[in-house]
N, C-alpha and C. Protein backbone atom coordinates (compact mmCIF):
# COMPACT_ATOMS: atom_id res chain seq x y z
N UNK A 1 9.23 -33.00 -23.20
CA UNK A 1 8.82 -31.75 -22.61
C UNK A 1 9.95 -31.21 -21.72
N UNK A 2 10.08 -29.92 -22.23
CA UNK A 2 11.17 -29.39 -20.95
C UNK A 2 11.31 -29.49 -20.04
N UNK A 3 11.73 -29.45 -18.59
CA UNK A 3 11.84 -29.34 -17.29
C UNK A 3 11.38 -27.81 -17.06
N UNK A 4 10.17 -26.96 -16.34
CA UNK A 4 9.57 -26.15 -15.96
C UNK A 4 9.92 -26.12 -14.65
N UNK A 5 10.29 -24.86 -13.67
CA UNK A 5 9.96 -24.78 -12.34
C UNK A 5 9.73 -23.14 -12.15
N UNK A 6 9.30 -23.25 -11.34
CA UNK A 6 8.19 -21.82 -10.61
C UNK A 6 9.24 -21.29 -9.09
N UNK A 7 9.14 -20.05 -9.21
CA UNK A 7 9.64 -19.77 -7.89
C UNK A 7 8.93 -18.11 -7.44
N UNK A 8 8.48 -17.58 -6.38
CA UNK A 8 7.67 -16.38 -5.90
C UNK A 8 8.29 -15.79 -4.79
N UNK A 9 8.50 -14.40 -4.75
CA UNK A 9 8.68 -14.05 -3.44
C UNK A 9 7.88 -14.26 -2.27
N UNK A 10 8.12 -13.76 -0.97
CA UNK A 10 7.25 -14.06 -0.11
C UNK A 10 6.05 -13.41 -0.27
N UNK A 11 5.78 -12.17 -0.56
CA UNK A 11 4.27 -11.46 -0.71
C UNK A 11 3.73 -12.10 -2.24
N UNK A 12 4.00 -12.56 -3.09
CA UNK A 12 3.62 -13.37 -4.50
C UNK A 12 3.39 -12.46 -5.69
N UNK A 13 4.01 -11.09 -5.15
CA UNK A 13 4.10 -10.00 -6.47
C UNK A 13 4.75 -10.59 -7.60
N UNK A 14 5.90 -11.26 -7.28
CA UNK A 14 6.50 -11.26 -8.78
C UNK A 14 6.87 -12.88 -8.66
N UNK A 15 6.83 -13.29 -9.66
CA UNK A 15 6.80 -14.94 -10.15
C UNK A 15 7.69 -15.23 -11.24
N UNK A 16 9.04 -16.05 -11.05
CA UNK A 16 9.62 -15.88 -11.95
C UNK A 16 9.63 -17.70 -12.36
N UNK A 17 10.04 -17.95 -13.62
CA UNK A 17 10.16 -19.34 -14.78
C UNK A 17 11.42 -19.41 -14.61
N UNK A 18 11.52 -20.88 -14.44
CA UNK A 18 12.93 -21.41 -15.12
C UNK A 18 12.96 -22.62 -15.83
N UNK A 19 13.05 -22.38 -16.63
CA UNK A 19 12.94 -23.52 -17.93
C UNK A 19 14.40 -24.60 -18.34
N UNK A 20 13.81 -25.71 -18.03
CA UNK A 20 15.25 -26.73 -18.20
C UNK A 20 15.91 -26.78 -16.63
N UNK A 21 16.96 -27.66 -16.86
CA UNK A 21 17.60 -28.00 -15.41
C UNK A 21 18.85 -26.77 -15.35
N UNK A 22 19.07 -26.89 -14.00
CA UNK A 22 20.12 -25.23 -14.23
C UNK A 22 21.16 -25.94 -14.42
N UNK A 23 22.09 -25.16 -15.13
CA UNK A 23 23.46 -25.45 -15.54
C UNK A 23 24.46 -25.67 -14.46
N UNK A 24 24.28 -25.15 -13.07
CA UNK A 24 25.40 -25.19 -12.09
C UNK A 24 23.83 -25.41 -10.75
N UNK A 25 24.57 -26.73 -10.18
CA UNK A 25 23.59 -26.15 -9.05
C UNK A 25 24.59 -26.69 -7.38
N UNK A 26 25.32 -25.84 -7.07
CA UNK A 26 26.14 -25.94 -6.14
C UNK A 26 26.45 -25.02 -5.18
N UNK A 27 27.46 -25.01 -4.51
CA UNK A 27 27.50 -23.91 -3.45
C UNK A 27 28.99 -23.10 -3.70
N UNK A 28 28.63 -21.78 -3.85
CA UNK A 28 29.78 -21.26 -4.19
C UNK A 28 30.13 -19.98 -2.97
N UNK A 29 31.19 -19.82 -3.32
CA UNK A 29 32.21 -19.20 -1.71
C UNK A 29 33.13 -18.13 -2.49
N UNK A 30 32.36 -17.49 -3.81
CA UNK A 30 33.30 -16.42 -4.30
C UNK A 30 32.88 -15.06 -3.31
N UNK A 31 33.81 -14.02 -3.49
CA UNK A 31 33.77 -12.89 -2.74
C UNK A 31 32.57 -11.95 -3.67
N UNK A 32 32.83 -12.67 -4.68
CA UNK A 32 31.35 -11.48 -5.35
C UNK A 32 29.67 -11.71 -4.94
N UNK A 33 29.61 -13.31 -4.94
CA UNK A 33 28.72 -13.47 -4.17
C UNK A 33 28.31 -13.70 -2.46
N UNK A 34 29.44 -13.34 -2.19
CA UNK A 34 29.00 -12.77 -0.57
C UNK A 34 29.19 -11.58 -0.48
N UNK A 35 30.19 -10.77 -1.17
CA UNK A 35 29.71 -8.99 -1.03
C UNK A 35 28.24 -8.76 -2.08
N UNK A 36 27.91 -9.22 -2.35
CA UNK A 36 26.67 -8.90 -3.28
C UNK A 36 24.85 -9.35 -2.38
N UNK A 37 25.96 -10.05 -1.96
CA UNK A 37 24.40 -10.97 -1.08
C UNK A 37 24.65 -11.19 0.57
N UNK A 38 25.81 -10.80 1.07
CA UNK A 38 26.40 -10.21 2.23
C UNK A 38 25.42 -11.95 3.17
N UNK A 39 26.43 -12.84 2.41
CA UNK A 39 26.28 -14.33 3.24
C UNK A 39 27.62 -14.68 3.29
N UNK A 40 27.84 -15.62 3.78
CA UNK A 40 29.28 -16.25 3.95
C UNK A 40 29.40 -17.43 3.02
N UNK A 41 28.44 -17.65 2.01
CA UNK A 41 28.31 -18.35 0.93
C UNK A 41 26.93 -18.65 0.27
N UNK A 42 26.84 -18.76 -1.04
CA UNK A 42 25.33 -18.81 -1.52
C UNK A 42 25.27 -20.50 -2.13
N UNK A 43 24.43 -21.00 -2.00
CA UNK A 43 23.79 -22.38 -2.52
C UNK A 43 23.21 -22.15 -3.63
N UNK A 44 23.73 -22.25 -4.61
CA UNK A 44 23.19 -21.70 -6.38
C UNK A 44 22.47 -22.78 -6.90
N UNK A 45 21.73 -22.28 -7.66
CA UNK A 45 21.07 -22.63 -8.90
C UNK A 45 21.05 -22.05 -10.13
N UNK A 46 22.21 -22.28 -11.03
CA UNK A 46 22.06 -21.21 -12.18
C UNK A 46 21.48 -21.63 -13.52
N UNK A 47 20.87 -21.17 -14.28
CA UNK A 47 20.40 -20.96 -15.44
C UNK A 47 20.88 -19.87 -16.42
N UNK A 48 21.15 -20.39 -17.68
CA UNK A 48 21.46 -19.43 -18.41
C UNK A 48 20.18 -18.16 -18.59
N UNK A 49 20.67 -17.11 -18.99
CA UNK A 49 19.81 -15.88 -18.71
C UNK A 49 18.49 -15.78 -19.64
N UNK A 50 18.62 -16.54 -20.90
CA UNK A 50 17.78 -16.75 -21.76
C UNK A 50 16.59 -17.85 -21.50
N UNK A 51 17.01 -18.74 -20.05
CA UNK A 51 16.43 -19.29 -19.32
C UNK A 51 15.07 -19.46 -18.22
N UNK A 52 15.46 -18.19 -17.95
CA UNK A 52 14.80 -17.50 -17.22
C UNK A 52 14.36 -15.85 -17.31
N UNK A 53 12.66 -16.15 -16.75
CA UNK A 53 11.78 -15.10 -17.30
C UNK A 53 10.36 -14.60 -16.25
N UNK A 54 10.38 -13.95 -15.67
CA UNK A 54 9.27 -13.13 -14.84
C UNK A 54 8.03 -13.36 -15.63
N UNK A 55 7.26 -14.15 -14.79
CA UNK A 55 5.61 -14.69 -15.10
C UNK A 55 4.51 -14.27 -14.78
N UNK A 56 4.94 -13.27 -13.97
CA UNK A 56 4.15 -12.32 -12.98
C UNK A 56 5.11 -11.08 -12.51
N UNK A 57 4.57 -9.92 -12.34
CA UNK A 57 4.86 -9.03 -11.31
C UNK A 57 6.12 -8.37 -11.95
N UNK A 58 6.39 -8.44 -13.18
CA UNK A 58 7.56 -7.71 -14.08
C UNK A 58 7.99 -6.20 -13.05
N UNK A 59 6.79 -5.40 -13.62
CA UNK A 59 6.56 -3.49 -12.73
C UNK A 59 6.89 -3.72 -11.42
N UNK A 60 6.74 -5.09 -10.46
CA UNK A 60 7.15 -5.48 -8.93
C UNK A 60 8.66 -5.47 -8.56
N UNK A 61 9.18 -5.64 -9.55
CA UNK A 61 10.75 -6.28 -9.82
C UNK A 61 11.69 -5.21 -9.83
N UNK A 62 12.29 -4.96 -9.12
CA UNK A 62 13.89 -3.79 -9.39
C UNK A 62 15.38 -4.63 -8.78
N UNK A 63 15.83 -4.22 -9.78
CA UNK A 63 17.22 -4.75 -10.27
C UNK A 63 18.23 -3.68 -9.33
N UNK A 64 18.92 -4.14 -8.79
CA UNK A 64 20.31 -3.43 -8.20
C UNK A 64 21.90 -3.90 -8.97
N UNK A 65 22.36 -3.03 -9.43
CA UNK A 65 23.31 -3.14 -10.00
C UNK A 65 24.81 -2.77 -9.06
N UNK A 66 25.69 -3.89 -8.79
CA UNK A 66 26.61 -4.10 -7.56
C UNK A 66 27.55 -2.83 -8.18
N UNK A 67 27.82 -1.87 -7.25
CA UNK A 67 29.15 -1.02 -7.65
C UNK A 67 30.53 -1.71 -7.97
N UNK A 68 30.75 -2.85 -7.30
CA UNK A 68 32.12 -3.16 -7.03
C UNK A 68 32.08 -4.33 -8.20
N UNK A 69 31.47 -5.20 -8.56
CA UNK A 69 31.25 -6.37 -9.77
C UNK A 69 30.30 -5.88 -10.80
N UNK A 70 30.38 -7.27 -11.68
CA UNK A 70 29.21 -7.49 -12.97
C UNK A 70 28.55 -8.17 -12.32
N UNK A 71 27.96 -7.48 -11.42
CA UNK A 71 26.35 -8.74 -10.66
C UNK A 71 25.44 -7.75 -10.44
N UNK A 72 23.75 -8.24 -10.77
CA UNK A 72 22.98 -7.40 -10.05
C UNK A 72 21.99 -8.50 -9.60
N UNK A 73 21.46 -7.73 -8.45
CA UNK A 73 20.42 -8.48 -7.38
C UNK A 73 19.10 -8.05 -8.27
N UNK A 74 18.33 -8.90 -8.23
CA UNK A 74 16.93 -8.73 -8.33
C UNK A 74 15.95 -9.00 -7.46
N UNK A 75 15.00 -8.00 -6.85
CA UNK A 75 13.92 -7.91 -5.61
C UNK A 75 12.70 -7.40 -6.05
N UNK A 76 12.09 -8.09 -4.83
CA UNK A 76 10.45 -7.34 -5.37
C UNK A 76 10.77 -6.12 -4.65
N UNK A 77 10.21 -5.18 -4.78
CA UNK A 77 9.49 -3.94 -4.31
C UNK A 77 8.66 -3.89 -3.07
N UNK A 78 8.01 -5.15 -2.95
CA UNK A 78 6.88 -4.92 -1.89
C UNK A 78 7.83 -5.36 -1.02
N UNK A 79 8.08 -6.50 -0.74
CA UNK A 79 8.72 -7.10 0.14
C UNK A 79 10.17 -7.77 0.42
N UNK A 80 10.82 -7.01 -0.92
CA UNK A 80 12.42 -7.13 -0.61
C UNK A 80 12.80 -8.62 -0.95
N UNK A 81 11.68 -9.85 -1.05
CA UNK A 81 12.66 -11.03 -1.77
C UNK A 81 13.71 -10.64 -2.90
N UNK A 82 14.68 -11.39 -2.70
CA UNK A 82 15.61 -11.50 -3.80
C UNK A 82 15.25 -12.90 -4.24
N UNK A 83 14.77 -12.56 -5.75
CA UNK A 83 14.25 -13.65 -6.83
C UNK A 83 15.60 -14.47 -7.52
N UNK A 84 16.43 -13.18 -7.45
CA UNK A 84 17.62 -13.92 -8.24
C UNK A 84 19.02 -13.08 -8.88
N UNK A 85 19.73 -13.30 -8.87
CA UNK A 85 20.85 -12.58 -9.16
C UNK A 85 21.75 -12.91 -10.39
N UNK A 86 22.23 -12.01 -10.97
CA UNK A 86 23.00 -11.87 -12.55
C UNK A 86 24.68 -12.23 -12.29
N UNK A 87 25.10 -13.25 -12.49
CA UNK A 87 26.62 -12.97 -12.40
C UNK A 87 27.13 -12.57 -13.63
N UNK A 88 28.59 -12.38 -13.72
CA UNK A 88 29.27 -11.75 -14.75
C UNK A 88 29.07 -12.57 -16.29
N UNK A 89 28.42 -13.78 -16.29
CA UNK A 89 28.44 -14.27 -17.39
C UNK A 89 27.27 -14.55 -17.66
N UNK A 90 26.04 -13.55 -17.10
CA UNK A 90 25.01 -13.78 -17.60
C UNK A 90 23.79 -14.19 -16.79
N UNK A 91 24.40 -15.28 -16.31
CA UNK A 91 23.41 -16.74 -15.71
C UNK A 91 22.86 -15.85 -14.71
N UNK A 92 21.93 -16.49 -14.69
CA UNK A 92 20.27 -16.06 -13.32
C UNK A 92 20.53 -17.06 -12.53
N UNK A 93 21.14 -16.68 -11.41
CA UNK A 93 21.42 -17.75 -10.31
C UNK A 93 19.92 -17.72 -9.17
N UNK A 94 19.67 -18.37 -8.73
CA UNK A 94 18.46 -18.75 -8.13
C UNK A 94 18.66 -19.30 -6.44
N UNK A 95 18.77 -18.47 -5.48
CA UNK A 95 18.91 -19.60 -4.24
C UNK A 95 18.71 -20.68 -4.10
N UNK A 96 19.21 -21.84 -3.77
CA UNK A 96 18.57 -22.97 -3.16
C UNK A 96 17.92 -22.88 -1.87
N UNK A 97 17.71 -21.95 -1.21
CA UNK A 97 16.72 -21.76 -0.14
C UNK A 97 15.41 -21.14 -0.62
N UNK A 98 15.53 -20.01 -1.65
CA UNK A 98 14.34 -19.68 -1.93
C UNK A 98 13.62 -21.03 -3.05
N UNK A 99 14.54 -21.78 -3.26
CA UNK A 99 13.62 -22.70 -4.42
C UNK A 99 12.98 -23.92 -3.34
N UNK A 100 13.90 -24.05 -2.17
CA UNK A 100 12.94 -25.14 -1.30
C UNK A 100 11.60 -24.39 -0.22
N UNK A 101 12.39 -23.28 -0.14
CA UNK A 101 11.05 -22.68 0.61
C UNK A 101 9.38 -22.57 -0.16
N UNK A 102 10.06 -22.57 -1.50
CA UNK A 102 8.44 -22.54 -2.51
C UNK A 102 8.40 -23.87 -3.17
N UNK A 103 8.78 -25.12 -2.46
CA UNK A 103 8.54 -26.26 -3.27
C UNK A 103 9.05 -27.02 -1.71
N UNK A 104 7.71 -26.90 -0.95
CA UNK A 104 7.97 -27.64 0.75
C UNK A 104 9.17 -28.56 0.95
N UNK A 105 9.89 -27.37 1.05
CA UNK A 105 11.79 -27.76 1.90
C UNK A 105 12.29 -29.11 1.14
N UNK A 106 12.02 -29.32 -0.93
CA UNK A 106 12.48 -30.05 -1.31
C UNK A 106 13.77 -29.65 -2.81
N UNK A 107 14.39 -30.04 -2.91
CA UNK A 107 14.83 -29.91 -4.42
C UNK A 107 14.73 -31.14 -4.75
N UNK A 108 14.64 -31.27 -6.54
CA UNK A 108 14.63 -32.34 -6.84
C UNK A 108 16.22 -32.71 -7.10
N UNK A 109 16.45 -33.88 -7.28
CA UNK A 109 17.63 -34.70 -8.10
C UNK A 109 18.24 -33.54 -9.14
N UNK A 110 17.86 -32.98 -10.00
CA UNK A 110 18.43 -32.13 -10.97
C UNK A 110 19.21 -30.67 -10.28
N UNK A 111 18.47 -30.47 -9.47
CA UNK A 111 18.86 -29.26 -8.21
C UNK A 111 20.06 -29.80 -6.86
N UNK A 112 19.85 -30.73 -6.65
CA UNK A 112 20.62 -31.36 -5.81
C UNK A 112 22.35 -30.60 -5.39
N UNK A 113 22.83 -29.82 -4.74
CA UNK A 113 24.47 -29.11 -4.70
C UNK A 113 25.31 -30.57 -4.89
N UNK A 114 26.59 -30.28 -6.03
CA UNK A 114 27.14 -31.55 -6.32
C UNK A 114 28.59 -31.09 -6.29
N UNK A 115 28.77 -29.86 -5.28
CA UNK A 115 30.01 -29.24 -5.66
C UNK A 115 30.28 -28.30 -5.04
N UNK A 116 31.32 -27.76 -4.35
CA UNK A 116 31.90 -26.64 -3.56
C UNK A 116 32.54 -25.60 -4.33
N UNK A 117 32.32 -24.50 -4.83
CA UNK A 117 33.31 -23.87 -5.97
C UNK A 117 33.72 -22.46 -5.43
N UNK A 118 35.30 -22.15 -5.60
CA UNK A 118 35.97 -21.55 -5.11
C UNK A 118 36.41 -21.22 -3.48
N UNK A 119 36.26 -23.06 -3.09
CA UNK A 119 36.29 -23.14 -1.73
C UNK A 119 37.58 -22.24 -1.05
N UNK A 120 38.97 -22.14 -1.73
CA UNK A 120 39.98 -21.96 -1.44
C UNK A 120 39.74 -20.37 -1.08
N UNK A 121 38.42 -19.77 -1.31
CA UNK A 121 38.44 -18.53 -1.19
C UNK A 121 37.48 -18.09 0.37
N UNK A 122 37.13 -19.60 0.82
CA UNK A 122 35.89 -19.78 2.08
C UNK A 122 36.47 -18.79 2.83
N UNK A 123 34.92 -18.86 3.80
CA UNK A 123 35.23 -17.61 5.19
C UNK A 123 34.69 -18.54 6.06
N UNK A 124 33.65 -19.92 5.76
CA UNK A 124 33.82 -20.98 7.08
C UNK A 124 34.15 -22.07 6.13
N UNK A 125 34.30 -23.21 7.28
CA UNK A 125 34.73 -24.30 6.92
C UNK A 125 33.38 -25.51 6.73
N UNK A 126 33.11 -26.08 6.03
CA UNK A 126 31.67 -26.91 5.19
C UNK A 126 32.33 -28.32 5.72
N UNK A 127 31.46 -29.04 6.50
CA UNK A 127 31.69 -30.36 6.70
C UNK A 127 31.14 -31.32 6.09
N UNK A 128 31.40 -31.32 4.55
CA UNK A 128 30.27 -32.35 3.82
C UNK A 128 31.23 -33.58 3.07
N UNK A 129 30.71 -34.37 2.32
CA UNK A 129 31.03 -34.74 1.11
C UNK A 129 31.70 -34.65 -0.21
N UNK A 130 31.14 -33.04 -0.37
CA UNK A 130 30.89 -32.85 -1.71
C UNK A 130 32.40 -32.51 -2.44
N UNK A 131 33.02 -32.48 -3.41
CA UNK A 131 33.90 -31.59 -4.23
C UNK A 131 33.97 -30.76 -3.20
N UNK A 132 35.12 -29.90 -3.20
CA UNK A 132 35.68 -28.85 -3.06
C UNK A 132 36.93 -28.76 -3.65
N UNK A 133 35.89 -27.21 -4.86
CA UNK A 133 37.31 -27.06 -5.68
C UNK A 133 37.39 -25.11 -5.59
């Protein structure tokens, strides 16, 4: 059986699937995803786009398309969660904060960040373990 996980904004309009383990699940420090999501780095979870699919609340859902990249944000309507975002190659990247906030402050082993990517491009400095490439 596949690997299934569930994720909802905060008001529970829109409900999106992700099917299988995500392909990248790390923390990345590119400039597209901090001008797009205006953080100083995002904690990813990506899935290919064919991956992932709105289970609820489709009509809830509007897409922002970034002027400056190939990325768009996806939000509910009611309450402004961002469910998930499009990078240039497709993939439905998924916060790792919004996936522990709807699964009590856990990821599993398959979700776990195993990797720093495009650290050389940071705006702080990460005191961990992990890769940094």
């Amino acid at each position: 059986m596949t690997e299934q996980h569930q994720v909802h904004c905060d008001c529970g309009e829109v409900v999106i699937t992700l099917n299988g383990s995500p392909r990248v699940h790390a923390h990345c420090h590119c400039e597209d995803c901090r001008n797009l999501l205006q953080v100083p780095y995002h904690s990813v979870l990506a899935w290919d786009g064919n991956q992932v699919s709105v289970s609820k609340g489709s009509d809830a859902l509007t897409v922002f398309q970034s002027p400056t990249s190939n990325m768009t944000r996806a939000f509910c309507q009611h309450c402004g969660e961002v469910l998930y975002n499009t990078n240039a190659m497709g993939w439905k990247i998924v916060s790792q904060w919004l996936y522990r906030k709807n699964h009590h402050d856990t990821l599993p082993e398959s979700c776990q960040p195993n990797v720093h990517f495009f650290y050389d491009r940071r705006t702080v400095d990460i005191d961990d373990t992990l890769p940094k490439r």
